[in-house]
C-alpha atoms as a PDB file:
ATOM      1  CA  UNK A   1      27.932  18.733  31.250  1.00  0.00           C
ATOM      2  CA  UNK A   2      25.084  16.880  29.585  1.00  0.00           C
ATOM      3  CA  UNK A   3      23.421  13.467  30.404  1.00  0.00           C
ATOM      4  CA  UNK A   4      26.347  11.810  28.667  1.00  0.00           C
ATOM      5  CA  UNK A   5      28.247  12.105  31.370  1.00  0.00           C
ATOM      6  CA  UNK A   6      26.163  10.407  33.444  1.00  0.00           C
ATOM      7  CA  UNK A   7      26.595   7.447  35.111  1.00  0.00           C
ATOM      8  CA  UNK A   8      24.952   3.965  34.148  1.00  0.00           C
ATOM      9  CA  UNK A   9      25.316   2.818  37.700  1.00  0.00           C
ATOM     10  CA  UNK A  10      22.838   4.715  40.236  1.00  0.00           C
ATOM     11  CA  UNK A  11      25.243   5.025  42.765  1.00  0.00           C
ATOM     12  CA  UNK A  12      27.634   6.765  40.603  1.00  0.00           C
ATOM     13  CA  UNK A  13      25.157   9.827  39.934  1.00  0.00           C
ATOM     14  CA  UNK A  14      25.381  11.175  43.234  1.00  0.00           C
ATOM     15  CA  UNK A  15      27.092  14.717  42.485  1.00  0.00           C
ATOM     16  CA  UNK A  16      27.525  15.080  38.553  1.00  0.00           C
ATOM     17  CA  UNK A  17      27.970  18.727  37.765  1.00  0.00           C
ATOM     18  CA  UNK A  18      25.210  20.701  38.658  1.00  0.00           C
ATOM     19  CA  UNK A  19      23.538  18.061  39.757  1.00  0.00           C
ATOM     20  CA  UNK A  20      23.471  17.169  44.116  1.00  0.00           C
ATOM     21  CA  UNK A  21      21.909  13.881  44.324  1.00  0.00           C
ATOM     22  CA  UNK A  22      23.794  13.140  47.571  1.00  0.00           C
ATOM     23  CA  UNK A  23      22.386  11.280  50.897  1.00  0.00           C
ATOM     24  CA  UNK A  24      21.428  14.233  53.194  1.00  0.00           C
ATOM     25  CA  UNK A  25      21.585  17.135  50.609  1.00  0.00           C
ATOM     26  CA  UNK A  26      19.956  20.795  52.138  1.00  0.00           C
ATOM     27  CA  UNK A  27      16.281  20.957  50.928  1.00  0.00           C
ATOM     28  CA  UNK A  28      17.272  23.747  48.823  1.00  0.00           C
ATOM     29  CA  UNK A  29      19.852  21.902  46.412  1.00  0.00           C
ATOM     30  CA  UNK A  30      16.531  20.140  45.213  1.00  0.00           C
ATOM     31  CA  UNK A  31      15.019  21.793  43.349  1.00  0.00           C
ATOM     32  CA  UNK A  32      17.905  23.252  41.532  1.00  0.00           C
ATOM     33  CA  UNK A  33      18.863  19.821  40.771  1.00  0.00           C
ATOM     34  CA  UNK A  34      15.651  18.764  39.280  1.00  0.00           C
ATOM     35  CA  UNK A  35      16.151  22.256  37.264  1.00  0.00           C
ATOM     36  CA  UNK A  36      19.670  21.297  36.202  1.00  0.00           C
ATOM     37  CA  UNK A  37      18.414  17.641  35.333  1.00  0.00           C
ATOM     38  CA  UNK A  38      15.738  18.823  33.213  1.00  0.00           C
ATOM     39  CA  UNK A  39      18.108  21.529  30.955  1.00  0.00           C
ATOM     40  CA  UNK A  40      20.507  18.604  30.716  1.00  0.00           C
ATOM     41  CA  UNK A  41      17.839  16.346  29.019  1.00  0.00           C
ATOM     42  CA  UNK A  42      16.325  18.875  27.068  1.00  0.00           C
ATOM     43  CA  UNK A  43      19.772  19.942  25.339  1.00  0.00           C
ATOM     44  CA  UNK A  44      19.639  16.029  23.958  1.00  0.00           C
ATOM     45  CA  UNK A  45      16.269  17.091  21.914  1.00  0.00           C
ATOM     46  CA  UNK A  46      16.519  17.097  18.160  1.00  0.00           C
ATOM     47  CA  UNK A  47      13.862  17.120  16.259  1.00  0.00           C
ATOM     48  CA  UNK A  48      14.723  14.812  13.191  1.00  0.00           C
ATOM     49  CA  UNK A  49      15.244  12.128  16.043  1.00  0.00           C
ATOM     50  CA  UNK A  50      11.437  12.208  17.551  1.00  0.00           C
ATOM     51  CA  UNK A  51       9.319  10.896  15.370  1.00  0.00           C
ATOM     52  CA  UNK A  52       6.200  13.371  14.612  1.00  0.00           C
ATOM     53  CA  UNK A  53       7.706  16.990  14.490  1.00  0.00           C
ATOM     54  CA  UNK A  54       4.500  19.596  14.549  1.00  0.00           C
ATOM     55  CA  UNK A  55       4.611  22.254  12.481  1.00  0.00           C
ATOM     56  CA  UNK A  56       3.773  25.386  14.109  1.00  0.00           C
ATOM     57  CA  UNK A  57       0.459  27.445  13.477  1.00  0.00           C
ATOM     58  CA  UNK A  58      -2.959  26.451  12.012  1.00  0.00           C
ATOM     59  CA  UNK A  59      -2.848  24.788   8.322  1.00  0.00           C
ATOM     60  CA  UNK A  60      -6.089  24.324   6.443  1.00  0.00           C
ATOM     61  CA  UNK A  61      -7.750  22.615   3.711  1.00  0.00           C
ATOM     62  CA  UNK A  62      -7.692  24.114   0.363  1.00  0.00           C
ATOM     63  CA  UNK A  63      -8.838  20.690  -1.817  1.00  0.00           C
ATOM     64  CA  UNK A  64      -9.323  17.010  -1.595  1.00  0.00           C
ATOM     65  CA  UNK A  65      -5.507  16.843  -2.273  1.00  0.00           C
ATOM     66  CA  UNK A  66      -3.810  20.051  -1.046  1.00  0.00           C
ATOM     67  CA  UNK A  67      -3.421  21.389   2.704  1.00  0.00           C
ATOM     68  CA  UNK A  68      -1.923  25.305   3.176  1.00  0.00           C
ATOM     69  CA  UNK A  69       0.602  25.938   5.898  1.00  0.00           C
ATOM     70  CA  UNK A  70       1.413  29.460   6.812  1.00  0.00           C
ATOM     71  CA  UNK A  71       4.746  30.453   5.738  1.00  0.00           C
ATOM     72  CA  UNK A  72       7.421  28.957   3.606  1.00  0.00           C
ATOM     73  CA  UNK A  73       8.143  25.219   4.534  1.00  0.00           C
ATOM     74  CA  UNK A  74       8.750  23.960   0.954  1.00  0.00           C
ATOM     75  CA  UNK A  75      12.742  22.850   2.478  1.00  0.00           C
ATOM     76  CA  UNK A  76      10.310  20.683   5.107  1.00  0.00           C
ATOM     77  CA  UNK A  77       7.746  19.480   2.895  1.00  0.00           C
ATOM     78  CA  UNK A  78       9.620  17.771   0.165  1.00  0.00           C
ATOM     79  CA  UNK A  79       8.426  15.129  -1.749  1.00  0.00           C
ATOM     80  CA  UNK A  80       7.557  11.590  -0.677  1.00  0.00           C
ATOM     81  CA  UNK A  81       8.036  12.665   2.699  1.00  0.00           C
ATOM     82  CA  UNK A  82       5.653  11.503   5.252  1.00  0.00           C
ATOM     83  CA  UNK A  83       2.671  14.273   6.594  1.00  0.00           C
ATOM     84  CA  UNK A  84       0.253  13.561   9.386  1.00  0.00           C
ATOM     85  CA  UNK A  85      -2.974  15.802   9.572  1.00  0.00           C
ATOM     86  CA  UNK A  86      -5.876  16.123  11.939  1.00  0.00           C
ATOM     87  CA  UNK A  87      -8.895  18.198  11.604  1.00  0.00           C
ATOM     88  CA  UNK A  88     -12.157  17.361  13.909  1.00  0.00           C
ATOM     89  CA  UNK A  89     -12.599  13.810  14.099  1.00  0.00           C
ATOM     90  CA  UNK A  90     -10.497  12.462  11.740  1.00  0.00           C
ATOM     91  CA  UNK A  91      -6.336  11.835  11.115  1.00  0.00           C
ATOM     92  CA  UNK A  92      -4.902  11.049   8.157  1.00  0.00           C
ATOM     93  CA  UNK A  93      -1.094   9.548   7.085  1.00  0.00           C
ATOM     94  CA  UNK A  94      -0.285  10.330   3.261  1.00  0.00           C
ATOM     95  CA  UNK A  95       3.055  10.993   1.369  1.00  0.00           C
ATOM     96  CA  UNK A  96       3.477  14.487  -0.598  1.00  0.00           C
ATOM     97  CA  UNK A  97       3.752  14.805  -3.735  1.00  0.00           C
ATOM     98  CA  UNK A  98       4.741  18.077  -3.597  1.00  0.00           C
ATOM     99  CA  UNK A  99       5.093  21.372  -2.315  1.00  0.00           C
ATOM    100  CA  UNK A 100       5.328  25.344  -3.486  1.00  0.00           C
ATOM    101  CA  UNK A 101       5.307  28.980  -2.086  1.00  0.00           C
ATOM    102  CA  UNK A 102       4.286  31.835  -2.993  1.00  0.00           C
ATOM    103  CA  UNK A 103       2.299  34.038   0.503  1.00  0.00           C
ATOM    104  CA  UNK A 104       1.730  30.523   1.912  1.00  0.00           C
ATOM    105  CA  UNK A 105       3.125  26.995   1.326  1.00  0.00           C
ATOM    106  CA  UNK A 106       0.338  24.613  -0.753  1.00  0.00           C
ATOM    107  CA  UNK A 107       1.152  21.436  -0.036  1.00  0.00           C
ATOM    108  CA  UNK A 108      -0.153  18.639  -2.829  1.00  0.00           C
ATOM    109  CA  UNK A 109      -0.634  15.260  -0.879  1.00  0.00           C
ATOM    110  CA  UNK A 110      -1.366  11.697  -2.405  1.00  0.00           C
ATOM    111  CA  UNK A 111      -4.500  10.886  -0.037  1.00  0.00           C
ATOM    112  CA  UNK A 112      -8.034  12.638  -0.142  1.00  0.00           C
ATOM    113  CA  UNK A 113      -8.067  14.868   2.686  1.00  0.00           C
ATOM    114  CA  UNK A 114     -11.891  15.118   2.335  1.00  0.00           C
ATOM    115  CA  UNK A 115     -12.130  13.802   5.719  1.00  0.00           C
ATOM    116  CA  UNK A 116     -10.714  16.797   7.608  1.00  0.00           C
ATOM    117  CA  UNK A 117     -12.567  20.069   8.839  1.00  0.00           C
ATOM    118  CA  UNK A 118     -11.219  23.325   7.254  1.00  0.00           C
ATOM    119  CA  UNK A 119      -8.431  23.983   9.929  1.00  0.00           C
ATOM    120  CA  UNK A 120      -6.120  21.460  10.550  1.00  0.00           C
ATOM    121  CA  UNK A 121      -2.908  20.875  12.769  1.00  0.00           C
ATOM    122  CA  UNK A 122      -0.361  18.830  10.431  1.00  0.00           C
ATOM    123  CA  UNK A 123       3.188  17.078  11.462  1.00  0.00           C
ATOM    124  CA  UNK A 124       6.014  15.693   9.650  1.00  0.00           C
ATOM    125  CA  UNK A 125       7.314  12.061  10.184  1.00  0.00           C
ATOM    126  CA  UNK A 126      11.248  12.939  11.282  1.00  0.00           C
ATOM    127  CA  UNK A 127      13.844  11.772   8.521  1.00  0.00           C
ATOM    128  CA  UNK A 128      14.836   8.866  10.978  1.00  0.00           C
ATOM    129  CA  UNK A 129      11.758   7.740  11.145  1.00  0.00           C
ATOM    130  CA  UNK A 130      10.425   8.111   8.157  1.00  0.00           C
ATOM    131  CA  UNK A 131      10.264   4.748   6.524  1.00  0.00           C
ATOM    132  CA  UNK A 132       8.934   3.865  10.076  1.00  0.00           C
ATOM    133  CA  UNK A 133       4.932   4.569   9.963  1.00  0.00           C
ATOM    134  CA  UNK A 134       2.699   3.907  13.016  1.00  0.00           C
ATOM    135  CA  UNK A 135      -0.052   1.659  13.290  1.00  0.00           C
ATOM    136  CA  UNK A 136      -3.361   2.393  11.694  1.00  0.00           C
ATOM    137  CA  UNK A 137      -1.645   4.546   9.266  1.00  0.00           C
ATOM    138  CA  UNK A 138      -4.775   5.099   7.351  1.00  0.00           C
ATOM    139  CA  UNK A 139      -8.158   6.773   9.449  1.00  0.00           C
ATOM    140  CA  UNK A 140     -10.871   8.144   7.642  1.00  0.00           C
ATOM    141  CA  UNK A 141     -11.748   8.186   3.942  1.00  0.00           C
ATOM    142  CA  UNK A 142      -9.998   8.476   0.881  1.00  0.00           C
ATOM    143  CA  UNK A 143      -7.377   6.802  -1.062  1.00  0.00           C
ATOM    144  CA  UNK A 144      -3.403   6.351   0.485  1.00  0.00           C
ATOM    145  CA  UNK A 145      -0.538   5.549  -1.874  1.00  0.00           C
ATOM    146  CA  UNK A 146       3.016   5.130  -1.253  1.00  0.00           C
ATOM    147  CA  UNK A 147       5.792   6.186  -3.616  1.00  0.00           C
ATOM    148  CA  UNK A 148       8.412   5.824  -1.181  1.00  0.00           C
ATOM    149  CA  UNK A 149      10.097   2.532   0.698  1.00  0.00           C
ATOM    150  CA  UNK A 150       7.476   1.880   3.796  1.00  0.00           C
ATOM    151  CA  UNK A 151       8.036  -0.442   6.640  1.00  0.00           C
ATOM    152  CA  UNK A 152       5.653  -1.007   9.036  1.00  0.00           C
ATOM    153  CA  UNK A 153       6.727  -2.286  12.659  1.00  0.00           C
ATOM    154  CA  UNK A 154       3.593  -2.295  14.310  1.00  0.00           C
ATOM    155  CA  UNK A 155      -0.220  -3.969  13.233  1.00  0.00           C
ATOM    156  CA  UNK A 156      -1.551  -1.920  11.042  1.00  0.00           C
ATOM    157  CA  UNK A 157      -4.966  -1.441   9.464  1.00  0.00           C
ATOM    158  CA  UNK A 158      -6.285   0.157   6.112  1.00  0.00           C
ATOM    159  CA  UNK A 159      -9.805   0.888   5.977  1.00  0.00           C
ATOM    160  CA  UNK A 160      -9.562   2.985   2.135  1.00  0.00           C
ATOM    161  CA  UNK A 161      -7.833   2.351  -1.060  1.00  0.00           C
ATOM    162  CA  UNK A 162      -3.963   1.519  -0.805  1.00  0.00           C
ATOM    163  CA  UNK A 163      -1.782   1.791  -3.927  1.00  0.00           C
ATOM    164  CA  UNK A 164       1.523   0.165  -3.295  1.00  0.00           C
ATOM    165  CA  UNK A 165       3.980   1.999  -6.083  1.00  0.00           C
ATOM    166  CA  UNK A 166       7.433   1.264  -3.895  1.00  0.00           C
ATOM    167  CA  UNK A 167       9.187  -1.175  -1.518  1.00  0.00           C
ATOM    168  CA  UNK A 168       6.751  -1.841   1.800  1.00  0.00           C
ATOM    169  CA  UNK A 169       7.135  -4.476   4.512  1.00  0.00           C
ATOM    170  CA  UNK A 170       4.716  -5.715   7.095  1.00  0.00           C
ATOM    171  CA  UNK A 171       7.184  -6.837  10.392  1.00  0.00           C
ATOM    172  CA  UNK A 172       3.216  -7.560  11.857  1.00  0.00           C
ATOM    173  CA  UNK A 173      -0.437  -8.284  10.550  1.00  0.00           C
ATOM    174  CA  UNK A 174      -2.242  -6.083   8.420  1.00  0.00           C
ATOM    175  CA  UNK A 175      -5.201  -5.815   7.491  1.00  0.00           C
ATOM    176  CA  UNK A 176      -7.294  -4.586   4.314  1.00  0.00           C
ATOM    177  CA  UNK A 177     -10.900  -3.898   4.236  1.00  0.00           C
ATOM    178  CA  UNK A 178     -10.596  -1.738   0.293  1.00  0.00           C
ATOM    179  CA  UNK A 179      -8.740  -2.944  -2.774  1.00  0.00           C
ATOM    180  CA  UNK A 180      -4.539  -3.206  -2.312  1.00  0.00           C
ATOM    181  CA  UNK A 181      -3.270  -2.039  -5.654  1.00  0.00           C
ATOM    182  CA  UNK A 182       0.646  -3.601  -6.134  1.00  0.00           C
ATOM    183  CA  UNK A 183       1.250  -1.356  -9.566  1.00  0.00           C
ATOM    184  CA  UNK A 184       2.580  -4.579 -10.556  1.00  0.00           C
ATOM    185  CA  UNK A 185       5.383  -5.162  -7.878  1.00  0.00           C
ATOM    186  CA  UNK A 186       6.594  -8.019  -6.701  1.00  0.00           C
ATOM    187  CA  UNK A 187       4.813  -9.922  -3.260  1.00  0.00           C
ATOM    188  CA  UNK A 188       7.898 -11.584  -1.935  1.00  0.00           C
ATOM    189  CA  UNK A 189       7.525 -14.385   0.495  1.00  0.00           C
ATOM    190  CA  UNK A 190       3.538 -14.442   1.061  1.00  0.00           C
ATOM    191  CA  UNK A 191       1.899 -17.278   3.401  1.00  0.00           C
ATOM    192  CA  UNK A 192      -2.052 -17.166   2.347  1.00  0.00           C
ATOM    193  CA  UNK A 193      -4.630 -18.404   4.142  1.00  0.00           C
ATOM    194  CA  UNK A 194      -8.657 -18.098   3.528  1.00  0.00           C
ATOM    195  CA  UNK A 195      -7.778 -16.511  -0.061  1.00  0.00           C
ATOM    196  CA  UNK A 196     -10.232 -16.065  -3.132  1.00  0.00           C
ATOM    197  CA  UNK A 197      -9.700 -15.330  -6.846  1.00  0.00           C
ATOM    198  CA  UNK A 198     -11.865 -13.209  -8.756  1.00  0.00           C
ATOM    199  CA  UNK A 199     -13.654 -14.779 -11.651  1.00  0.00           C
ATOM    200  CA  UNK A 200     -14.561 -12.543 -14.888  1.00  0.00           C
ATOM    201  CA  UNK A 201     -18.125 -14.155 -15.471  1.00  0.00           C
ATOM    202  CA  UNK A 202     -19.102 -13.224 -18.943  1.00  0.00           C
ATOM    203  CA  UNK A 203     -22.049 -15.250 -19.769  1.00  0.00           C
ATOM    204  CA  UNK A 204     -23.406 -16.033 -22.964  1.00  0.00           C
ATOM    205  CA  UNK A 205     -20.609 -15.478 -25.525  1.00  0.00           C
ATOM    206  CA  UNK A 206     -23.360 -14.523 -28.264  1.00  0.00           C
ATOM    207  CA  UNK A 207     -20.720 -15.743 -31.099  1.00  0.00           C
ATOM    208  CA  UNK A 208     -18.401 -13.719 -32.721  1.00  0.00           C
ATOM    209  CA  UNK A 209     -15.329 -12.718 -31.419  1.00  0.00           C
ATOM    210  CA  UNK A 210     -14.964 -12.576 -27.390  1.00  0.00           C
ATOM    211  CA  UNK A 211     -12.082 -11.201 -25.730  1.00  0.00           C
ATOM    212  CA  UNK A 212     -10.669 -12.743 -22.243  1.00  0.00           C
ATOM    213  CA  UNK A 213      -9.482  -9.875 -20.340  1.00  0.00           C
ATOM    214  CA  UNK A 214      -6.650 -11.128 -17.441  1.00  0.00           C
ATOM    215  CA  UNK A 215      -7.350  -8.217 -15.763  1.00  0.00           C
ATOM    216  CA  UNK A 216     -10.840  -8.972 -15.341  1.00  0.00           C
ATOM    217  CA  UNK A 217      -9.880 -12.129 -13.121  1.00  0.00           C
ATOM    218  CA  UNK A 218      -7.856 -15.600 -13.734  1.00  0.00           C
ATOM    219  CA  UNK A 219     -10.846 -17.922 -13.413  1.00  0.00           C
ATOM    220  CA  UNK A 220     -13.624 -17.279 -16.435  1.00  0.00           C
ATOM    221  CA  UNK A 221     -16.660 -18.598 -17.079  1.00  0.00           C
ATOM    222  CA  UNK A 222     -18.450 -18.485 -20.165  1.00  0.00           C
ATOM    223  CA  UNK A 223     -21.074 -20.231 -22.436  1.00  0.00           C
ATOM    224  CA  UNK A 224     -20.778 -21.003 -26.119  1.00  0.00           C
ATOM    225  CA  UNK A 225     -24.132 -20.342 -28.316  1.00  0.00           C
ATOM    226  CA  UNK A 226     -25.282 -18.516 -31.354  1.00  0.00           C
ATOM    227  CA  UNK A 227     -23.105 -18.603 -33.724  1.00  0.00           C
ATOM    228  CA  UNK A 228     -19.275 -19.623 -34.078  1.00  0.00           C
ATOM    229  CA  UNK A 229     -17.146 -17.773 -31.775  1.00  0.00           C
ATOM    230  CA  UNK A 230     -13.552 -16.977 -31.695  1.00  0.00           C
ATOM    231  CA  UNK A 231     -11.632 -16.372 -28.220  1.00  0.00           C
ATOM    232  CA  UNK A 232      -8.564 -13.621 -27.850  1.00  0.00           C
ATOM    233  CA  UNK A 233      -6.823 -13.114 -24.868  1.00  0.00           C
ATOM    234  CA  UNK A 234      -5.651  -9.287 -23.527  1.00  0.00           C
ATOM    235  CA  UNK A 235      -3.631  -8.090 -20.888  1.00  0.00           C
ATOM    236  CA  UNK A 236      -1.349 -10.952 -19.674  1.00  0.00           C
ATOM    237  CA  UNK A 237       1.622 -10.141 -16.871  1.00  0.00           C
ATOM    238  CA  UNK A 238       5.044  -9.092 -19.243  1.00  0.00           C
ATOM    239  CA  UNK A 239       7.454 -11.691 -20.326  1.00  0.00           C
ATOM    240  CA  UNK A 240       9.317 -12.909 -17.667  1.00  0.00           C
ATOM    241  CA  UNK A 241       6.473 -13.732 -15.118  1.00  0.00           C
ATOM    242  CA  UNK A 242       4.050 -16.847 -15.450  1.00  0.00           C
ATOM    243  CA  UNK A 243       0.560 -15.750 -16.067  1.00  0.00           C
ATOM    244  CA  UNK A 244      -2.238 -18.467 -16.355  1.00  0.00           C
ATOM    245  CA  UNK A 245      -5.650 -18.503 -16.506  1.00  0.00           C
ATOM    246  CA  UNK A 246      -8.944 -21.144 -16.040  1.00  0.00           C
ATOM    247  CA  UNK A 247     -11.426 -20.832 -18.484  1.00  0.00           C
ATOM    248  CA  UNK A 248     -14.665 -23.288 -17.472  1.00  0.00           C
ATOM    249  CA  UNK A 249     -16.695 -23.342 -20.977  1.00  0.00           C
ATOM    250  CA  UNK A 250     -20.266 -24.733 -21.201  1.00  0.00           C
ATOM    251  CA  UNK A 251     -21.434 -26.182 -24.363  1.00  0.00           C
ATOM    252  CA  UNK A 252     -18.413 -25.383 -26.431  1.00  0.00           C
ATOM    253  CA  UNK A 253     -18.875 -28.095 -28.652  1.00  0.00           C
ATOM    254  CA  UNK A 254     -22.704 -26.515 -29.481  1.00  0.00           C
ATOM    255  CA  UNK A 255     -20.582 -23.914 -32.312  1.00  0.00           C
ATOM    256  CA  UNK A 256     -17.160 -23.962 -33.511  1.00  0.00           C
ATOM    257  CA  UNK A 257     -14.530 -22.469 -31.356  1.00  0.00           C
ATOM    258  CA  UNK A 258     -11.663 -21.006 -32.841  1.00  0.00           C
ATOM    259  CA  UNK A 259      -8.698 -20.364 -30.576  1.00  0.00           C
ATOM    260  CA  UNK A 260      -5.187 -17.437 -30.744  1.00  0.00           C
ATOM    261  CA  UNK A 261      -3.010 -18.452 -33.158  1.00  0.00           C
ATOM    262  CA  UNK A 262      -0.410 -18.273 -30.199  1.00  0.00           C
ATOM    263  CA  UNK A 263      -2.442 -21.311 -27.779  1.00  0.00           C
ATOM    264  CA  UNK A 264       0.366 -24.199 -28.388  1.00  0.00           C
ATOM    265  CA  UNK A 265      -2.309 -27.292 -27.386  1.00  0.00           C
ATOM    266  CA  UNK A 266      -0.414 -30.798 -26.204  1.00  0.00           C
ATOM    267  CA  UNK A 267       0.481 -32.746 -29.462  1.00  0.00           C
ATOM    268  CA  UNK A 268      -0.875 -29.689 -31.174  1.00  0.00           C
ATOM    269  CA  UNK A 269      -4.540 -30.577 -30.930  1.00  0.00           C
ATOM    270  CA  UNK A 270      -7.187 -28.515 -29.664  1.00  0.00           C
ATOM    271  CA  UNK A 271      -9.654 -30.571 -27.099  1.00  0.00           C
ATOM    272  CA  UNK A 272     -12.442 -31.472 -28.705  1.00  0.00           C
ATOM    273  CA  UNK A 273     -15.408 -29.860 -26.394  1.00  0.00           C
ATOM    274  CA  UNK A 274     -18.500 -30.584 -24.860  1.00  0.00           C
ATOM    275  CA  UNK A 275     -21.670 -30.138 -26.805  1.00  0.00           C
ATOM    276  CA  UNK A 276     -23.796 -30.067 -23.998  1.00  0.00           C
ATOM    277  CA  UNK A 277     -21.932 -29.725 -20.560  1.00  0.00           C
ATOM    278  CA  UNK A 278     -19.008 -28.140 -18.903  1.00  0.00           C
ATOM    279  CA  UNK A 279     -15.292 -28.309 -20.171  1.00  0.00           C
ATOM    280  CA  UNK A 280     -12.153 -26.641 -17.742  1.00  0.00           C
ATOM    281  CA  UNK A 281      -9.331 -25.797 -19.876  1.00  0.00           C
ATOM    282  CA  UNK A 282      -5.673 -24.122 -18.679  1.00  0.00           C
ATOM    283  CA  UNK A 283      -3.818 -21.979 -20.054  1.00  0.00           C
ATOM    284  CA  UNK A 284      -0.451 -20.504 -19.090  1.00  0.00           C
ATOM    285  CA  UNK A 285       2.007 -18.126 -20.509  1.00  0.00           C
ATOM    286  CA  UNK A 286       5.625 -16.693 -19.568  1.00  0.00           C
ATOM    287  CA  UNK A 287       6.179 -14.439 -22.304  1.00  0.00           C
ATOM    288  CA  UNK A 288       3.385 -11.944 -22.201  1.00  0.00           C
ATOM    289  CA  UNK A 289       1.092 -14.107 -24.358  1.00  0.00           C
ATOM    290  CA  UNK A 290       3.193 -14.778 -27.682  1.00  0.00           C
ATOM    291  CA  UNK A 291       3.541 -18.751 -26.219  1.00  0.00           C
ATOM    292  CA  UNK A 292       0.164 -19.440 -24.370  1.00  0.00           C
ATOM    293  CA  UNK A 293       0.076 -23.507 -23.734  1.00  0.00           C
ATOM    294  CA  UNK A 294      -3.499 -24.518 -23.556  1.00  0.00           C
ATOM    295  CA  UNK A 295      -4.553 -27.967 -22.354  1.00  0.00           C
ATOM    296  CA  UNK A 296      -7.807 -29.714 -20.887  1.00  0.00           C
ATOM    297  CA  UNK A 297      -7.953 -29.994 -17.443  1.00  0.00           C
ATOM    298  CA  UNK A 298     -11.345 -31.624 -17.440  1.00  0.00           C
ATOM    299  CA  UNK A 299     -13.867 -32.293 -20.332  1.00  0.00           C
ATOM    300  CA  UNK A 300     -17.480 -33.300 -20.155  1.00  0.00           C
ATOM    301  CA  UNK A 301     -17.365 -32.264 -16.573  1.00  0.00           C
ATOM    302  CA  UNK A 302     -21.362 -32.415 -16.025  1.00  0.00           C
END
């Protein structure tokens, strides 16, 4: 007998087997009953199905990216599985990267344990619930990435580095007080509110040639003086995926401006700019830069 032969309706679970639950039972059916009741449940335990499953004995902290566990647990600690560890005051969630044996299992995490005293208790995230993590997945210092397909049911709060390199989705709020890193991944279905762009201020241009770097920010600032000065553009998103840019360029009328040979300008005209004042020009590409269409979004803007 086990608990699945229970009955869903209370009055039904007067006398299952081994089990007397009956109206006037003798005083000392009771506490074999609770006895029974409690084997019964316990025989329904499996480990995979429980979310955290503790690894027995003390574990400690070898480096900022490698815990040792007594004993061999390499079939355990495989790859991109989830591993919670605590030491002192802090806990930390991280993936592992890997694992090997050879007197004791070193397992190599991607998070910086650095946090953590020198013994440790440390936990595996069930296969079931793997892709499920808890809420503040992320305590203490140190950089978390994720290599593996994450879903997060429950608010959940970063408060260190976060490098996104697989399939995650937030079911609640989150919230990021470090730099996200997407690797370059897709953000499906965003709603944005209170956002900011970063803007790659690089001053005086100093003539010569001056590189725009995309990954230094999609708004740019910059003033034209010196000498003539020629613009080239690095690191736009790969073909396939609109990348654009602002660029808002004081005094680039003062010295000739020479543009990529790739900008295709409306009716194939640069904008004549500003000698003394602001122009905002635009630029967008969706072929990793070999077509970038430039036009003027303002000129003379002071």
């Amino acid at each position: 007998m086990s608990i699945k032969d229970w009955s869903t309706s209370a009055a039904g679970n007067t006398a299952p087997a081994g089990i007397n639950w009956a109206e006037g039972q003798a005083p000392s059916t009771v506490n074999n009953s609770a006895r029974e009741m409690m084997a019964q449940i316990r025989t329904e335990y499996v480990s995979e199905r429980w979310g955290w499953i503790a690894q027995s004995g003390s574990a400690s902290v070898a480096s900022t990216t490698t815990v040792v566990v007594p004993g061999d647990i390499t079939g355990d600690a495989v790859a991109n599985r989830k591993i919670k560890m605590t030491g002192g005051s802090a806990t930390i969630y991280a993936d592992i990267l890997s694992s090997s044996y050879t007197t004791e299992t070193t397992i190599t995490v991607v998070n910086n344990t650095a946090a953590l005293s020198a013994s440790i208790a440390v936990a595996w995230l069930s296969a079931i619930y793997d892709k499920n993590l808890p809420s503040n997945v992320v305590t203490g210092t140190g950089t978390s990435t994720f290599t593996a397909e994450a879903i997060f049911q429950a608010s959940v709060s970063f408060s260190a580095t976060v490098n996104f390199a697989s399939q995650v989705n937030f079911n609640e709020s989150v919230s990021f007080s470090a730099s996200v890193q997407f690797n370059d991944a897709q953000v499906i279905r965003p709603y944005f509110k209170d956002y900011a762009e970063a803007v790659n201020a690089i001053g005086s241009t100093g003539g010569g040639t001056q590189d725009i770097d995309l990954t230094l920010g999609n708004i740019v600032t910059a003033t034209v003086d010196t000498s003539e000065n020629t613009f080239t553009f690095s690191n736009p998103s790969a073909t396939g995926r609109a990348c654009s840019f602002t660029l808002i360029l004081t005094n680039g009328g003062s010295q000739t401006v020479n543009w990529p040979a790739s900008v295709d300008w409306a009716a194939a005209t640069a904008p004549t700019l500003t000698t003394a004042g602001v122009d905002i020009i635009e630029f967008f590409t969706v072929d990793a830069g070999t077509i970038w269409y430039g036009f003027a979004a303002g000129l003379d803007m002071s």
